[in-house]
N, C-alpha and C. Protein backbone atom coordinates (compact mmCIF):
# COMPACT_ATOMS: atom_id res chain seq x y z
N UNK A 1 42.45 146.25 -61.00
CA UNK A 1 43.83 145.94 -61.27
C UNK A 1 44.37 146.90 -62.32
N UNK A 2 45.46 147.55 -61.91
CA UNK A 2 46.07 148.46 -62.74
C UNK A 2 46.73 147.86 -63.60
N UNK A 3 46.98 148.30 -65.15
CA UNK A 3 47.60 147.35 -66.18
C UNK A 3 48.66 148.45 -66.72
N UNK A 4 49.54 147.27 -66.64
CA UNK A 4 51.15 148.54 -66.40
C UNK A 4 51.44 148.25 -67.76
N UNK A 5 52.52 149.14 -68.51
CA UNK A 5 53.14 149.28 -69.95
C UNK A 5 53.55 147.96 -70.45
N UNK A 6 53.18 147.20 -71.26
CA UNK A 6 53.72 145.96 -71.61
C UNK A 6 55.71 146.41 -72.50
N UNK A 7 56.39 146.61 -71.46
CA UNK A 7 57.90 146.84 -72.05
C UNK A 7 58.63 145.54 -72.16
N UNK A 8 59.10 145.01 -72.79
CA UNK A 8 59.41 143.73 -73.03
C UNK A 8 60.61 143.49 -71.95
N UNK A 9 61.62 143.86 -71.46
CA UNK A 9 62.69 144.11 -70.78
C UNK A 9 62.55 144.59 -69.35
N UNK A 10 61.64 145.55 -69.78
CA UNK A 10 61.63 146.83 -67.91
C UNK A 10 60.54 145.46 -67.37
N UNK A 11 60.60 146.40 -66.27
CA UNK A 11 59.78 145.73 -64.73
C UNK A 11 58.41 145.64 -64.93
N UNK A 12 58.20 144.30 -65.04
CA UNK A 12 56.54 144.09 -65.05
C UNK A 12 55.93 143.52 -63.43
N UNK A 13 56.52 143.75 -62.56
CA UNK A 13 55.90 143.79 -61.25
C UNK A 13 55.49 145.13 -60.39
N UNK A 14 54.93 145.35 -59.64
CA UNK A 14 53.70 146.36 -59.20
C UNK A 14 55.41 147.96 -58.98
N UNK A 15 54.40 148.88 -59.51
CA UNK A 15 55.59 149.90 -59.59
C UNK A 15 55.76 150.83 -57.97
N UNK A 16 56.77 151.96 -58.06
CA UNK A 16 56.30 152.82 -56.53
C UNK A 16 55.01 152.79 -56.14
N UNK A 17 53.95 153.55 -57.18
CA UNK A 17 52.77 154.49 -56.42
C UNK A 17 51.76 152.89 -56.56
N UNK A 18 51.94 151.68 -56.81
CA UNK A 18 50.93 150.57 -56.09
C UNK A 18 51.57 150.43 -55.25
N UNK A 19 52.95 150.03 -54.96
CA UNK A 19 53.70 149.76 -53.15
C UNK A 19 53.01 150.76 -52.25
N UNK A 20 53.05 152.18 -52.68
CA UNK A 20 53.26 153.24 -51.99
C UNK A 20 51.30 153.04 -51.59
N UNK A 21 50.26 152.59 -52.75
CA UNK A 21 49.30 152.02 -52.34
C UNK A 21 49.04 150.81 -51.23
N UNK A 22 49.89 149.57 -51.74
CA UNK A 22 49.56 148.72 -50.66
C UNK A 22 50.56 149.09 -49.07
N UNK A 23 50.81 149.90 -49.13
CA UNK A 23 51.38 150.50 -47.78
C UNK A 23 49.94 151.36 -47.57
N UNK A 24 49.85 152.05 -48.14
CA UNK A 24 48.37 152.66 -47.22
C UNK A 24 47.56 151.81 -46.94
N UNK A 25 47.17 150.76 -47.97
CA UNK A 25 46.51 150.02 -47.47
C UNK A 25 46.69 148.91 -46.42
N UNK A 26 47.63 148.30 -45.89
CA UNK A 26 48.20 147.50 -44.45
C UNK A 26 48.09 149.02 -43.62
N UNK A 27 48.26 149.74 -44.03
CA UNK A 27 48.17 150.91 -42.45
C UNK A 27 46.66 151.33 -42.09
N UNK A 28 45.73 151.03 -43.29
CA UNK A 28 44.04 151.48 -42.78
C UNK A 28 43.74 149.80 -42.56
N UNK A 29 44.16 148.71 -42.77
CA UNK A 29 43.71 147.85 -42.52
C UNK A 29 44.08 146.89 -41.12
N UNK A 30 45.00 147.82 -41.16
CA UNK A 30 45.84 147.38 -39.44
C UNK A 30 46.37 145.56 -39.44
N UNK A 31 47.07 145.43 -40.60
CA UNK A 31 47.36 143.97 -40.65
C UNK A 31 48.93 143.82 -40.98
N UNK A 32 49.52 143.21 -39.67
CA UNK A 32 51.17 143.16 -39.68
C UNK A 32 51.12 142.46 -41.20
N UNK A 33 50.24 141.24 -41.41
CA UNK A 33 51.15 140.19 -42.95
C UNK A 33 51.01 140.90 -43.66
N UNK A 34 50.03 142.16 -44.07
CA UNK A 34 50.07 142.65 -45.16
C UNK A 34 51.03 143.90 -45.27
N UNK A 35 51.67 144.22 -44.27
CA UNK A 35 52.90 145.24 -44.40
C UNK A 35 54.21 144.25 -44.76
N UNK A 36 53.71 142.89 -43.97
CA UNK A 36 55.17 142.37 -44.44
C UNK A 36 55.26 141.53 -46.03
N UNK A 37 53.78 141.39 -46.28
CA UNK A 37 54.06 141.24 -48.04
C UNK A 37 54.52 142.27 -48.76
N UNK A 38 53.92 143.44 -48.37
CA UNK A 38 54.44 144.75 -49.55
C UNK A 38 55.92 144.80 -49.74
N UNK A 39 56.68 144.77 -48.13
CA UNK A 39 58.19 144.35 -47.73
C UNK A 39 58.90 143.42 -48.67
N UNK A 40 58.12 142.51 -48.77
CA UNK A 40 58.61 141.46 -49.39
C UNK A 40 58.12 141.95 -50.77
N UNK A 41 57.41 142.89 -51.46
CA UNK A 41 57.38 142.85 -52.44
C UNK A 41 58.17 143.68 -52.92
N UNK A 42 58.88 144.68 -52.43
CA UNK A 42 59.74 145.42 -52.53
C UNK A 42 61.15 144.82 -52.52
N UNK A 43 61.19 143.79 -51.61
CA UNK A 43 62.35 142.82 -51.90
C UNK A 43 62.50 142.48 -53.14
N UNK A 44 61.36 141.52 -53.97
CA UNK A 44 61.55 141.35 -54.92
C UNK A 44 61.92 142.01 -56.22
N UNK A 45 61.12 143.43 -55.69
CA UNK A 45 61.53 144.74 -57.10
C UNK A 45 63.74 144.27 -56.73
N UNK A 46 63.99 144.67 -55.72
CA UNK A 46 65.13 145.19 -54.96
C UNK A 46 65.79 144.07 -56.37
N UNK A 47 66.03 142.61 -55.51
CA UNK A 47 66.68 141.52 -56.52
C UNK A 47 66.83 141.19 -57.46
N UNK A 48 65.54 141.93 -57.94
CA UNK A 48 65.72 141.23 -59.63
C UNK A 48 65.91 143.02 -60.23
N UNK A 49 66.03 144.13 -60.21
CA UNK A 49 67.46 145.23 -60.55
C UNK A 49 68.04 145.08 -60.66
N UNK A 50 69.38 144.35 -59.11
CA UNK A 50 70.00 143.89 -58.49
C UNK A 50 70.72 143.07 -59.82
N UNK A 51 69.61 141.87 -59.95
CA UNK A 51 69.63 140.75 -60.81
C UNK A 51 70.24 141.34 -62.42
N UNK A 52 68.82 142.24 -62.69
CA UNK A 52 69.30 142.62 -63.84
C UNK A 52 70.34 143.86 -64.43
N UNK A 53 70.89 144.60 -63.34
CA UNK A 53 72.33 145.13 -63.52
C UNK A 53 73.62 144.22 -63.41
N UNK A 54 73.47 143.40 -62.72
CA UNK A 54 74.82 142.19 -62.40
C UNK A 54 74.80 141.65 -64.02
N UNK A 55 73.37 141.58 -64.53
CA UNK A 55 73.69 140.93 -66.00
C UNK A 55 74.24 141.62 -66.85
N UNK A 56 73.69 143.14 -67.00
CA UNK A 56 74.60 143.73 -67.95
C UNK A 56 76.11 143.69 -67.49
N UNK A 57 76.53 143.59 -66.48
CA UNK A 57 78.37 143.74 -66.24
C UNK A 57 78.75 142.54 -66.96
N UNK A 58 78.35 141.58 -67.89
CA UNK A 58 78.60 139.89 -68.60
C UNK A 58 78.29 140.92 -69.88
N UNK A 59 80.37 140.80 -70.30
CA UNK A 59 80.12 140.95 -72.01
C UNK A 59 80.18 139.79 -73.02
N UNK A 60 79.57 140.53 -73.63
CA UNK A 60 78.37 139.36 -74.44
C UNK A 60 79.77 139.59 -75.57
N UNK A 61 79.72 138.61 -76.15
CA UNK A 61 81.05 138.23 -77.17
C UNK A 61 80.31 138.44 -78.48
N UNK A 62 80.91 139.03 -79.53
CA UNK A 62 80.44 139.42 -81.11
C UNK A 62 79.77 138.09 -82.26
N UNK A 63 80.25 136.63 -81.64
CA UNK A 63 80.07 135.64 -82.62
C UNK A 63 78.11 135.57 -82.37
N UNK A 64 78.19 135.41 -81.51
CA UNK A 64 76.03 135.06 -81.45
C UNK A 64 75.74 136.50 -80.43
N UNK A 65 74.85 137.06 -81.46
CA UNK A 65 74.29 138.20 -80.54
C UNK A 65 72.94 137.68 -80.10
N UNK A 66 72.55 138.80 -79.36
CA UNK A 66 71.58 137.78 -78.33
C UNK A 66 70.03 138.53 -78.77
N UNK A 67 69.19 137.83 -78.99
CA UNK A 67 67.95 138.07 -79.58
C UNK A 67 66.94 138.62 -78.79
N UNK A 68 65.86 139.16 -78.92
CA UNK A 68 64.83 139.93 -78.51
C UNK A 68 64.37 138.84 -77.41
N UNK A 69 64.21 137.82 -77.93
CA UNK A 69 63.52 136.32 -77.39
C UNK A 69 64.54 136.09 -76.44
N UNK A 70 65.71 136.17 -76.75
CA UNK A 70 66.63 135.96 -75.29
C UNK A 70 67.00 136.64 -74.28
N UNK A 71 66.63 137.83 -74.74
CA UNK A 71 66.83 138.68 -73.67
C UNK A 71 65.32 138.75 -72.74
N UNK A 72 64.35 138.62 -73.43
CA UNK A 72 63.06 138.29 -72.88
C UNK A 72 63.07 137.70 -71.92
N UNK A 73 63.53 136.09 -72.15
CA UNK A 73 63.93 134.68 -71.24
C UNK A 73 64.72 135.11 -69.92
N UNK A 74 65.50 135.91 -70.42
CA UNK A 74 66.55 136.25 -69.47
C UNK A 74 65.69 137.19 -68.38
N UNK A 75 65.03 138.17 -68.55
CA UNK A 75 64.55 138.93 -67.84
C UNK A 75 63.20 138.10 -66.89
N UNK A 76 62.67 137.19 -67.66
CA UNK A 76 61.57 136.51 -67.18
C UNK A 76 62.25 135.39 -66.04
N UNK A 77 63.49 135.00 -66.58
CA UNK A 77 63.85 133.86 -65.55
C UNK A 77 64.60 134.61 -63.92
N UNK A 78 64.79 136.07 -64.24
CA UNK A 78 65.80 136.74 -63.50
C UNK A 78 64.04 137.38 -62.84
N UNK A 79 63.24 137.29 -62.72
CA UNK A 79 62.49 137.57 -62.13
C UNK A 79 61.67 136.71 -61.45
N UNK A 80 61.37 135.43 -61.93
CA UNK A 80 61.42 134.32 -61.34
C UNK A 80 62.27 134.18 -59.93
N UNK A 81 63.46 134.49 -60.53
CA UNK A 81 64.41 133.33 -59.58
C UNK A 81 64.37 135.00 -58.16
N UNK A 82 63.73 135.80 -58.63
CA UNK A 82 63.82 137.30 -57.58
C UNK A 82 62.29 137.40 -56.65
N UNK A 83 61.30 136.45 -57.30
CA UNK A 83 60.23 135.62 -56.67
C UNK A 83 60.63 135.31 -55.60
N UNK A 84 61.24 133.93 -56.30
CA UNK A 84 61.44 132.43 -54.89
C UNK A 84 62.18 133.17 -53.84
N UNK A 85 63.13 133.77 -54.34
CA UNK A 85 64.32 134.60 -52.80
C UNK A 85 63.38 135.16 -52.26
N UNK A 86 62.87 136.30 -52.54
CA UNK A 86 62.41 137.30 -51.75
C UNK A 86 60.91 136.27 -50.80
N UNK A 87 60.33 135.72 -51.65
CA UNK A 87 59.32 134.84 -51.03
C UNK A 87 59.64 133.54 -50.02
N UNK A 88 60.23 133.26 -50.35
CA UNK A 88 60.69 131.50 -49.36
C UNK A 88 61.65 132.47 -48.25
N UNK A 89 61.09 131.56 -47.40
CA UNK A 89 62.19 131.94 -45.98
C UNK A 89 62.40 133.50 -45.87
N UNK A 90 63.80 133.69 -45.29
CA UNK A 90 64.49 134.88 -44.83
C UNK A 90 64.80 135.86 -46.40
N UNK A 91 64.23 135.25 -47.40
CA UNK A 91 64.79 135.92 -48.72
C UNK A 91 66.47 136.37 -48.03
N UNK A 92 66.74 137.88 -48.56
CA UNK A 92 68.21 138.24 -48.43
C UNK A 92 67.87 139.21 -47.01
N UNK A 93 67.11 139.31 -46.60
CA UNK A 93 67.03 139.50 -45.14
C UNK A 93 66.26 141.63 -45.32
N UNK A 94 65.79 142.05 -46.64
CA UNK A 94 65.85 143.43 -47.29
C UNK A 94 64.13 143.21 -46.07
N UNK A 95 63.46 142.62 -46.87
CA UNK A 95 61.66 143.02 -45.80
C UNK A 95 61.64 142.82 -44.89
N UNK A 96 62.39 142.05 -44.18
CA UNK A 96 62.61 141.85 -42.62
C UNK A 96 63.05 143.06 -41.65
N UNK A 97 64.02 143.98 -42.48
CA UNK A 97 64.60 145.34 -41.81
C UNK A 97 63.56 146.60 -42.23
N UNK A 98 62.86 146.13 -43.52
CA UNK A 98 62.02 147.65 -43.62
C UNK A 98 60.64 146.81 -42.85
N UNK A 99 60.28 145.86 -42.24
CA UNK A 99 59.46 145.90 -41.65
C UNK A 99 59.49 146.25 -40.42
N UNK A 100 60.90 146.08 -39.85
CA UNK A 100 61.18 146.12 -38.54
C UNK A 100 60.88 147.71 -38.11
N UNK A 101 61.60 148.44 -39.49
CA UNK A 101 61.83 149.97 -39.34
C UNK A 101 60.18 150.32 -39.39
N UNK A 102 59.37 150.27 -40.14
CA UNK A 102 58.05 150.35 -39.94
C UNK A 102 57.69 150.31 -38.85
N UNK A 103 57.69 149.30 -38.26
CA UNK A 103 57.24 148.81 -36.53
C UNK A 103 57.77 149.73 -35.57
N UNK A 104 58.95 150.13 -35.95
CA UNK A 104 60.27 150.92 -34.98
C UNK A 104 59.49 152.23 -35.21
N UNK A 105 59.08 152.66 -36.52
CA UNK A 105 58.69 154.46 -36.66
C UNK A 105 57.09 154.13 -36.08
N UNK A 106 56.85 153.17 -35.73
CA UNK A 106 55.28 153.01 -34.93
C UNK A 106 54.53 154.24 -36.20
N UNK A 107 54.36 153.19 -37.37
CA UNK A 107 53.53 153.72 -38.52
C UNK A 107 52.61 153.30 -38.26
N UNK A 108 51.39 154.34 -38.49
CA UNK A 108 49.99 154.34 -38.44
C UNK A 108 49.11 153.46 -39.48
N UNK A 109 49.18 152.10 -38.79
CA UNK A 109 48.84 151.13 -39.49
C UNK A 109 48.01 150.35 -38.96
């Protein structure tokens, strides 16, 4: 297990070159679920960006500035909630089309 930069804020889920790993690996292992987890794990990078640029466009007002600890919360719950989507059901529909396109470029998998 690779152990990524502990940044309090940035992305603590698997970066390009492990995707770009577990894609080689569903293509030597020849297993559709495991191309469509990576899909889906890429969904999840996708939403919670997504997630956490929509937050910076919310200006934050001068009376309570917002603390190390809250912005923490914030990033931890905005990754959470970029979990459950991308995981339950149809998520926003993002691994369903790059799996399809996978299948469509008949990748050597």
């Amino acid at each position: 297990m690779e152990i990524l930069p502990n940044d309090f804020i940035t992305r603590r889920t698997p970066d390009e070159s492990i995707l770009e790993r577990k894609i080689e690996g569903a293509k030597e292992t020849n297993k559709d679920e495991e191309l469509m987890n990576v899909c889906k794990d890429f969904e999840t990078i996708f939403i919670h960006m997504t997630m956490k640029e929509m937050r910076k466009t919310i200006p934050e007002d001068g009376f309570i500035e917002k603390s190390t600890a809250t912005k923490i919360f914030e990033d931890m719950f905005d990754e959470q909630i970029s979990n459950e989507v991308a995981k339950k059901g149809e998520g926003i529909g993002l691994a369903k089309m790059l799996y399809e396109q996978f299948k469509r470029q008949n990748v050597n998998y």
